[in-house]
Protein backbone atom coordinates (compact mmCIF):
# COMPACT_ATOMS: atom_id res chain seq x y z
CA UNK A 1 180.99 -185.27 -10.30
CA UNK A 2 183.03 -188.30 -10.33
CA UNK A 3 182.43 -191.67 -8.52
CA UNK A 4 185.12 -191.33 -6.19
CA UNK A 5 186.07 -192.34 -2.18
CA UNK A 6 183.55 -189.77 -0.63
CA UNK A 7 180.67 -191.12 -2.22
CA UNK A 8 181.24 -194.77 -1.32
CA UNK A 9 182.35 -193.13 2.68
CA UNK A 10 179.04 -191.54 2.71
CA UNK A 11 177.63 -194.73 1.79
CA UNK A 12 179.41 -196.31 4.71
CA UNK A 13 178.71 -193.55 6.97
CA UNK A 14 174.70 -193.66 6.52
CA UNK A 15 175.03 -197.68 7.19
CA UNK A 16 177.13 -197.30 10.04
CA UNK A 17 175.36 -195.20 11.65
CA UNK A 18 171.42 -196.29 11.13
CA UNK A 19 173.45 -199.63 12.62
CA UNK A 20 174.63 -197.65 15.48
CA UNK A 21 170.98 -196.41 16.18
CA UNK A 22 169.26 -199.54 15.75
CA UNK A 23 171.72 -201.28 17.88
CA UNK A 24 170.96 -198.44 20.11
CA UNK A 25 167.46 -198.86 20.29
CA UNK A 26 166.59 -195.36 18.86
CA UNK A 27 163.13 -194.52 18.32
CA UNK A 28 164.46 -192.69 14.29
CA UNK A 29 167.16 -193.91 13.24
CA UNK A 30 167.09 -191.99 10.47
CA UNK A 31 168.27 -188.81 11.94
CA UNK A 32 171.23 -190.47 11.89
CA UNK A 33 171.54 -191.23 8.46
CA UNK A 34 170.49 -188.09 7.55
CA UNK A 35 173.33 -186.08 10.67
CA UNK A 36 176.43 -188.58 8.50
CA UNK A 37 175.69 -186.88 5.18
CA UNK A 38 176.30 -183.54 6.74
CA UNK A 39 179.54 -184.88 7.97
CA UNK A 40 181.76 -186.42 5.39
CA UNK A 41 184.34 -184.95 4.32
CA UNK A 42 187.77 -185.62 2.22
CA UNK A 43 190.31 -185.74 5.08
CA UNK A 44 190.59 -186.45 8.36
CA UNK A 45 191.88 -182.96 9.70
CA UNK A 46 188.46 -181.60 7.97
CA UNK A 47 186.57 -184.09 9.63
CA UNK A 48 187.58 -183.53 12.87
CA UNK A 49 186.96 -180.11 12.12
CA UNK A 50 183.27 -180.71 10.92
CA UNK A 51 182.44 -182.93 13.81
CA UNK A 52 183.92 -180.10 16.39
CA UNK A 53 181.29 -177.02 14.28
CA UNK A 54 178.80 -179.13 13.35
CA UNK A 55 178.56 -180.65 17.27
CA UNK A 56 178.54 -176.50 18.51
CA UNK A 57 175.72 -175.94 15.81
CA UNK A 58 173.63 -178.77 17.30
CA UNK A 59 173.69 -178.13 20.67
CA UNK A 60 172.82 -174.42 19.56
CA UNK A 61 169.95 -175.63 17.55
CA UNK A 62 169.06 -178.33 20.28
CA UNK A 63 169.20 -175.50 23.06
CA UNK A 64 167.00 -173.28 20.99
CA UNK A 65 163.94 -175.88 20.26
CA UNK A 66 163.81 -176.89 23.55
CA UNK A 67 163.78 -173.47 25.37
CA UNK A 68 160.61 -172.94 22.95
CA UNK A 69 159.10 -176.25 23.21
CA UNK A 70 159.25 -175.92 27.26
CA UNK A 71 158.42 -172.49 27.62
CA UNK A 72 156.78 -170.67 24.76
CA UNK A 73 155.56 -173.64 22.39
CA UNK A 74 156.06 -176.07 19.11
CA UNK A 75 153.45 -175.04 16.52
CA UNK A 76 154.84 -174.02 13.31
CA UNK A 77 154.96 -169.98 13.70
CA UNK A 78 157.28 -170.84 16.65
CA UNK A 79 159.19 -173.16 14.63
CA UNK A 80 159.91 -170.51 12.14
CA UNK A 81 160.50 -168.06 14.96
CA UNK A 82 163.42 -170.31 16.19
CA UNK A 83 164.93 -171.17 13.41
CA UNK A 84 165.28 -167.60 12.49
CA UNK A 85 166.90 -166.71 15.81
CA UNK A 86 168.90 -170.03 15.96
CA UNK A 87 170.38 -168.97 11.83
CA UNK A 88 171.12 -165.49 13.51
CA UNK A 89 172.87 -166.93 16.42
CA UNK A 90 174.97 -168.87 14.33
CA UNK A 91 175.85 -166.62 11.87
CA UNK A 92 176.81 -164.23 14.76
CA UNK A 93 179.36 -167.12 16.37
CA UNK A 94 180.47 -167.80 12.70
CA UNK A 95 179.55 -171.03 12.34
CA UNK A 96 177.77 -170.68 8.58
CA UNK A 97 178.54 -173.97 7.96
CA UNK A 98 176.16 -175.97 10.50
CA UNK A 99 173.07 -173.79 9.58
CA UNK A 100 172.17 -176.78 7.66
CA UNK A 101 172.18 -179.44 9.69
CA UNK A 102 171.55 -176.99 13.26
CA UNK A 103 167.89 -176.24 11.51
CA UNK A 104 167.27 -179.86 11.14
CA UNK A 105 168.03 -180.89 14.44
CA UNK A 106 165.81 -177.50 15.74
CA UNK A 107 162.93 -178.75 13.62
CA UNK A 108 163.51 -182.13 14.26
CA UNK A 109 163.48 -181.75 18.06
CA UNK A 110 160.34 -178.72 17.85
CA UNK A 111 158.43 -181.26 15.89
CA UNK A 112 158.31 -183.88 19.03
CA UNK A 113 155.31 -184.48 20.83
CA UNK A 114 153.72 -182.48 23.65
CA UNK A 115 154.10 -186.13 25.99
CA UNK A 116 157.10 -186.59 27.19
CA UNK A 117 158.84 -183.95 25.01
CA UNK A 118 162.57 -183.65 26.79
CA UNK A 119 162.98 -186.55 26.43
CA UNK A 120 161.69 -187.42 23.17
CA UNK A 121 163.90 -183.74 22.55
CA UNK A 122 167.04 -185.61 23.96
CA UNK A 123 166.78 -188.85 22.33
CA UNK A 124 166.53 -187.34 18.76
CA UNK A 125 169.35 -184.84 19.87
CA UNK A 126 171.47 -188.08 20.73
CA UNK A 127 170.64 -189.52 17.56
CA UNK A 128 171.81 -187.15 15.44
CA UNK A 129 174.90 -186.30 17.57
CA UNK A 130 175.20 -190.29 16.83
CA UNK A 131 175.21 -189.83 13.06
CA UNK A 132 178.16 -186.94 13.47
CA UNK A 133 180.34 -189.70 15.19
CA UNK A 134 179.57 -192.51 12.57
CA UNK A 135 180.74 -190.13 10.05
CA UNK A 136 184.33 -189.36 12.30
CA UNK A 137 184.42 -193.21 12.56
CA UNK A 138 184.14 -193.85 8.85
CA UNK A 139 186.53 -190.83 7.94
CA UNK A 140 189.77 -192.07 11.08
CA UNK A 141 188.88 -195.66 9.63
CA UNK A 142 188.88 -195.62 5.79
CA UNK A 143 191.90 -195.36 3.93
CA UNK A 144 192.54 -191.67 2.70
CA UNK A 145 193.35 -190.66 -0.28
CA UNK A 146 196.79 -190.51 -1.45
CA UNK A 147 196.94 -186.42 -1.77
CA UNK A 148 200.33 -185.85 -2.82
CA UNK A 149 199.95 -188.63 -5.50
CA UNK A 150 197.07 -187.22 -6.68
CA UNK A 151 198.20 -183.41 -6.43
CA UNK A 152 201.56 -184.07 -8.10
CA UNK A 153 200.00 -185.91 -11.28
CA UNK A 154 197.22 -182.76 -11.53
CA UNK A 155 200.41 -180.25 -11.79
CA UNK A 156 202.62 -182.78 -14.16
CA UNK A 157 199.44 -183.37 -16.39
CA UNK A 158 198.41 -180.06 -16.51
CA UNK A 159 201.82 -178.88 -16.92
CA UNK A 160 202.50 -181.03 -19.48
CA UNK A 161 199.40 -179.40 -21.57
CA UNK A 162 201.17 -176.02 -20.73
CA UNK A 163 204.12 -176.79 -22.61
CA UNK A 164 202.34 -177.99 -25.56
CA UNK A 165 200.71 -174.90 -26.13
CA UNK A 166 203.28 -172.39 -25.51
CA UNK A 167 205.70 -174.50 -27.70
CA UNK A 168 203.48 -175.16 -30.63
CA UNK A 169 202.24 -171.07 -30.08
CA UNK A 170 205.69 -170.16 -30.54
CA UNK A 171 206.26 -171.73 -34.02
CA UNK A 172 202.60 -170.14 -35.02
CA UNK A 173 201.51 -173.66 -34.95
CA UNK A 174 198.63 -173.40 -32.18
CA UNK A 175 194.50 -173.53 -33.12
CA UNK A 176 193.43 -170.61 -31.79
CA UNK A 177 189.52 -171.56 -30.66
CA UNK A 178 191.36 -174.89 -29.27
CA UNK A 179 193.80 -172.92 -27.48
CA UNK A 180 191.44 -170.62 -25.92
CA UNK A 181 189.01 -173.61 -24.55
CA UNK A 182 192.05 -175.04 -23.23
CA UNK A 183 193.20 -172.00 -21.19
CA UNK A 184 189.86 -172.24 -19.61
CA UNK A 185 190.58 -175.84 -18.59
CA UNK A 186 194.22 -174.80 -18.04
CA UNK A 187 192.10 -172.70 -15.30
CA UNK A 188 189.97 -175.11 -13.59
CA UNK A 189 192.83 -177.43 -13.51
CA UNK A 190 194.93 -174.87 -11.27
CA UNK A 191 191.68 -174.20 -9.15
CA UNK A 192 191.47 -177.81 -9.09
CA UNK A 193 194.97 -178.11 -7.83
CA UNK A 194 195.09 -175.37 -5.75
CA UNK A 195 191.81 -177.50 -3.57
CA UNK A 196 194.07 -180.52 -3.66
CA UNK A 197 197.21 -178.67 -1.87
CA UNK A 198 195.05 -177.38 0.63
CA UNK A 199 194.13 -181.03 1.63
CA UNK A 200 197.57 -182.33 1.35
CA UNK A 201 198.59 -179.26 3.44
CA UNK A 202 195.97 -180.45 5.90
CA UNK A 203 197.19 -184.06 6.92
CA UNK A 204 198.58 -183.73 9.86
CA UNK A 205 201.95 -185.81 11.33
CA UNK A 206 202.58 -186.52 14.62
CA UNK A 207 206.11 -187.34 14.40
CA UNK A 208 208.56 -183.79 13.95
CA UNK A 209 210.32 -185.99 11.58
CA UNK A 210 207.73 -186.46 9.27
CA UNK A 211 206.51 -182.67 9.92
CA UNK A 212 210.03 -181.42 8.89
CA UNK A 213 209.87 -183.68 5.52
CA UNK A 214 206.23 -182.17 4.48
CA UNK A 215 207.03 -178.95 5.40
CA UNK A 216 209.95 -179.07 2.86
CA UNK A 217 207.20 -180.55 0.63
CA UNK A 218 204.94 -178.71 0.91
CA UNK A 219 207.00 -175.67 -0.07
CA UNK A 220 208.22 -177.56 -3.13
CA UNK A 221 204.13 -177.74 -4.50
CA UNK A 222 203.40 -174.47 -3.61
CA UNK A 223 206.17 -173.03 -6.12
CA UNK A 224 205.27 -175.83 -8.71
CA UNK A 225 201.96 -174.39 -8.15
CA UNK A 226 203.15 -170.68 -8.48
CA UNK A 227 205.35 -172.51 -11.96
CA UNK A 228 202.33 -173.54 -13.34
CA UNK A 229 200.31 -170.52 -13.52
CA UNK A 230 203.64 -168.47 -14.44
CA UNK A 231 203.79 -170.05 -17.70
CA UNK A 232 199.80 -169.70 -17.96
CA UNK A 233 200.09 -166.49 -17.58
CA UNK A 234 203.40 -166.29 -20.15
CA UNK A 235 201.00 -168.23 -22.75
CA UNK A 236 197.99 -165.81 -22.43
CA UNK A 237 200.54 -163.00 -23.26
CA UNK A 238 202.05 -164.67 -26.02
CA UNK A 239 198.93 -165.57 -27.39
CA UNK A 240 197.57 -161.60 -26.69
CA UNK A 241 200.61 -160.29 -28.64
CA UNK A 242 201.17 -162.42 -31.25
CA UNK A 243 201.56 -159.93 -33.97
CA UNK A 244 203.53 -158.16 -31.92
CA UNK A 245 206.07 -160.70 -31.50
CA UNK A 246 206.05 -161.54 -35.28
CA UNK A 247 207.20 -158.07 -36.31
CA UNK A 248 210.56 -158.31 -34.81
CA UNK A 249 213.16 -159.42 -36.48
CA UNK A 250 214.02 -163.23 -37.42
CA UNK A 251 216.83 -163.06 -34.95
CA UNK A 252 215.13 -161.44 -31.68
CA UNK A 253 212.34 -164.00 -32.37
CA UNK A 254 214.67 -166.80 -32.36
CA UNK A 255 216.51 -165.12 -29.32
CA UNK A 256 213.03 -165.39 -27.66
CA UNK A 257 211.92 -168.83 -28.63
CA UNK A 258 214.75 -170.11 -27.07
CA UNK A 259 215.12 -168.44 -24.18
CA UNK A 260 211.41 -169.90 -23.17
CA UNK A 261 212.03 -173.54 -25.26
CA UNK A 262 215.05 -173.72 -22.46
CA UNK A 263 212.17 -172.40 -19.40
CA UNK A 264 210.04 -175.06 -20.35
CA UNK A 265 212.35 -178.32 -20.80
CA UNK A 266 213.86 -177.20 -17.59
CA UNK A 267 210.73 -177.04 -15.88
CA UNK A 268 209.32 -180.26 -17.16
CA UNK A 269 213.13 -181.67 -15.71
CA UNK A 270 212.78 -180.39 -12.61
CA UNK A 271 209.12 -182.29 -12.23
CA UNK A 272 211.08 -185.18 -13.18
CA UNK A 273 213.96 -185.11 -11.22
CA UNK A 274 211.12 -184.48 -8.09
CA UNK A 275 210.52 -188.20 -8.80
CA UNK A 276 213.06 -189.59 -9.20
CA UNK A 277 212.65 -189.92 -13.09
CA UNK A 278 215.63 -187.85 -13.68
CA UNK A 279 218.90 -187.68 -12.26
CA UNK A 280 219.93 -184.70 -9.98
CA UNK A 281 223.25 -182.77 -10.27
CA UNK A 282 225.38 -183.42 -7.97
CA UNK A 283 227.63 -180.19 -8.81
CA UNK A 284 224.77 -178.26 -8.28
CA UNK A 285 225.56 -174.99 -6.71
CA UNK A 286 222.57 -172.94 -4.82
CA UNK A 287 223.33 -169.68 -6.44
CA UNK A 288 223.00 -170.76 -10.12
CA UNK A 289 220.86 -169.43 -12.67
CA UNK A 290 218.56 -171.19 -15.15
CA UNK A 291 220.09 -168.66 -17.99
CA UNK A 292 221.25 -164.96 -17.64
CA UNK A 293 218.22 -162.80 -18.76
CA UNK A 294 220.65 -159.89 -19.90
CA UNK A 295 219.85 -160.62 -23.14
CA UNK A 296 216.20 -160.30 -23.06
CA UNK A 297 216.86 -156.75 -21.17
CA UNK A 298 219.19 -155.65 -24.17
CA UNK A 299 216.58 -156.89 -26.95
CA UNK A 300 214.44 -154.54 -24.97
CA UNK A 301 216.23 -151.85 -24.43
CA UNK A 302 217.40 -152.11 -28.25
CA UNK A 303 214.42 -152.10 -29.74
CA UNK A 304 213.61 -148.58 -27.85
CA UNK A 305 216.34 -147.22 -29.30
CA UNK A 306 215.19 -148.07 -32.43
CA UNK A 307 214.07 -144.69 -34.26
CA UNK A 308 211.58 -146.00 -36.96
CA UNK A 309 208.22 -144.12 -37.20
CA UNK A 310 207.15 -146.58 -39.77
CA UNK A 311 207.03 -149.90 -37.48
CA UNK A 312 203.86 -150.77 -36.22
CA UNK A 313 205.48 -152.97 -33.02
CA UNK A 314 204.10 -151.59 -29.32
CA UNK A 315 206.90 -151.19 -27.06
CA UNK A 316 204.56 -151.49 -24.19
CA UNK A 317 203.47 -155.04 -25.91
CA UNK A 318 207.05 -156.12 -26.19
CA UNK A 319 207.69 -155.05 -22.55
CA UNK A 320 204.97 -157.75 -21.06
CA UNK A 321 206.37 -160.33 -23.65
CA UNK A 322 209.76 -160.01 -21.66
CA UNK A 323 208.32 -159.16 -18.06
CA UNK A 324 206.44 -162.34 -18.69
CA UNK A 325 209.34 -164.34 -19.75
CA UNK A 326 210.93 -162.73 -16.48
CA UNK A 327 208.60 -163.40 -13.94
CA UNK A 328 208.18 -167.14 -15.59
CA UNK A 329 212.22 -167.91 -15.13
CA UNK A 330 212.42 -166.37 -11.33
CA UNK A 331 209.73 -169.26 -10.19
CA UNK A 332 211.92 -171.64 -12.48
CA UNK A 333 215.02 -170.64 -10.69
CA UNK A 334 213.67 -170.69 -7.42
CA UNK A 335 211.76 -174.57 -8.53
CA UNK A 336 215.15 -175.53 -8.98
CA UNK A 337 216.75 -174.54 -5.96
CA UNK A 338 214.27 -175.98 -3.64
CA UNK A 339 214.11 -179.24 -5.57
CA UNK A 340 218.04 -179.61 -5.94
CA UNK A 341 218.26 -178.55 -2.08
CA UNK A 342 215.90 -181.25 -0.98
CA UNK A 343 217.14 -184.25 -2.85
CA UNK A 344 220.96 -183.08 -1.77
CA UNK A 345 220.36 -182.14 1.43
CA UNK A 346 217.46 -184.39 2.49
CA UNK A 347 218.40 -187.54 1.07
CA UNK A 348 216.51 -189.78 3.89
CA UNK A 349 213.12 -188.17 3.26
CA UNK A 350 213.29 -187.37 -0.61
CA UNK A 351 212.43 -190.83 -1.72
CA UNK A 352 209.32 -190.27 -3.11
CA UNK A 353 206.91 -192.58 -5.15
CA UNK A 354 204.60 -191.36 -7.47
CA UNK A 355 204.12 -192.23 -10.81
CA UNK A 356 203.28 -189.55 -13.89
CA UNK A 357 200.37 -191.02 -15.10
CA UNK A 358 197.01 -191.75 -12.94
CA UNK A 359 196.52 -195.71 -10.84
């Protein structure tokens, strides 16, 4: 884990809201330190979220504890008792996510004493509903993080490591135990990624202006996205048939090698031209294609018509090689068409600033 903006928030979050109590008078201000831990989280949207389950899961727990402190009793069998019911109630109303915090607040509020226990019961209740609102404060009030920045320059680094590979595999130039550690990072990157669209996806805009612009984005990442782990999944093939590859001939190898050299430059272009770092064609017309795949096919279909019982090449190998290649240049083509679309058509919200390399 990485010193980031959520740890210093939940910093701010446990000061703000022991403040809150204090200033409040509460008897433990603690519970509401402890309630703004539960709380954080990376965006606003999910915060408001949070504070909407995590308030239901409190008043469940709340409910519960004082039901049995009133009428059945607070020693620690009944505890138990209720915070098995008060996990099965909540798991029944799908709300997994406050267990946590719900138990605390049950225990919490089962644990006051016998004199005067509503409203001892209430007060802690209030403080820890308290620490649930410091938390909302500290998430509205900080500044967020800047989610498309950050998602763009995971997909252009990792991308960038793509290329290398697939380029350097294709001249037989790659280190094989390096190249496999890397497609496991390749992996965690796009699972990485994948988190961070979700949270761009998530910030809301209350302007239809600005909703029409990010929906236009957003369906620009999620084919970068889908890019991405095309040509992961091309480089994993090409690394899986290797040998298979290098029986063809000199000439359907070079026919190959450049069909995918041209993939990957265009893809790294259209990043680029995304922002702004490379110019966009104005002659661009929406039904072009990134290169016509007929020749692939015919390599294909040649080399079944081949009749040589002596070659040791898989047809079935060859065919993922190409389908690879295929299904690789379809999310290129379609990249391109979005991108070329938006900057063309969309000229007053495709000014976009982000830099390649992390602030």
């Amino acid at each position: 884990m990485k010193f980031g903006a959520r740890i210093l928030k939940t910093g701010i979050a446990i000061s703000l809201a022991l403040f809150i109590a204090q200033l409040c008078k509460s008897p433990s201000p603690a519970l509401a330190g402890i309630s703004a831990i539960f709380a954080i989280q990376p965006s606003i949207y999910r915060s408001y979220l949070t504070i909407l389950e995590r308030a239901q899961g409190n008043v469940i727990g709340a409910v519960i504890a004082i039901l049995f402190g009133l009428y059945i009793g607070n020693d620690f069998i009944l505890i138990g008792v209720a915070s098995i019911i008060c996990v099965a109630l909540l798991l029944k109303l799908k709300l997994e996510n406050t267990i946590g915090l719900a138990v605390v607040t049950l225990v919490i509020i089962m644990d006051s004493p016998g004199n005067g226990f509503l409203e001892t019961a209430l007060i802690r209740f209030g403080t820890i509903m308290l620490g649930l609102v410091a938390a909302f404060i500290v998430n509205l009030i900080f500044i967020p993080p800047k989610y498309e920045v950050t998602l763009y320059q995971q997909i252009y680094t990792t991308n960038s490591e793509i290329m290398k590979w697939i380029k350097l595999n294709l001249r037989h130039a790659a280190d094989f135990p390096l190249l496999k550690k890397d497609m496991n990072w390749m992996q965690n990157q796009m699972s990485q990624i994948r988190n961070q669209y979700d949270l761009f996806k998530e910030e809301r805009s209350f302007r239809k202006k600005e909703m029409l612009a990010k929906s236009r984005k957003i369906a620009i990442y999620r084919q970068m996205i889908l890019c991405s782990q095309n040509a992961i999944d091309l480089l994993k093939i090409q690394h899986r048939y290797e040998n298979d590859y290098l029986l063809l001939a000199p000439l359907k190898q070079e026919q190959i090698r450049q069909q995918i050299d041209y993939l990957t430059d265009k893809h790294e272009q259209l990043l680029l031209t995304y922002i702004d770092k490379v110019a966009v064609d104005v002659d661009y017309v929406e039904d072009h294609l990134a290169q016509n795949p007929k020749e692939l096919m015919d390599l294909f279909i040649n080399e079944l018509k081949l009749d040589d019982e002596t070659r040791e090449l898989d047809e079935y190998h060859l065919m993922r090689i190409i389908a690879s290649i295929f299904a690789y240049q379809e999310t290129v083509d379609y990249l391109e068409k979005l991108i070329h679309s938006f900057k063309l058509r969309h000229q007053e919200d495709n000014q976009i600033d982000i830099s390649v390399t992390e602030e």
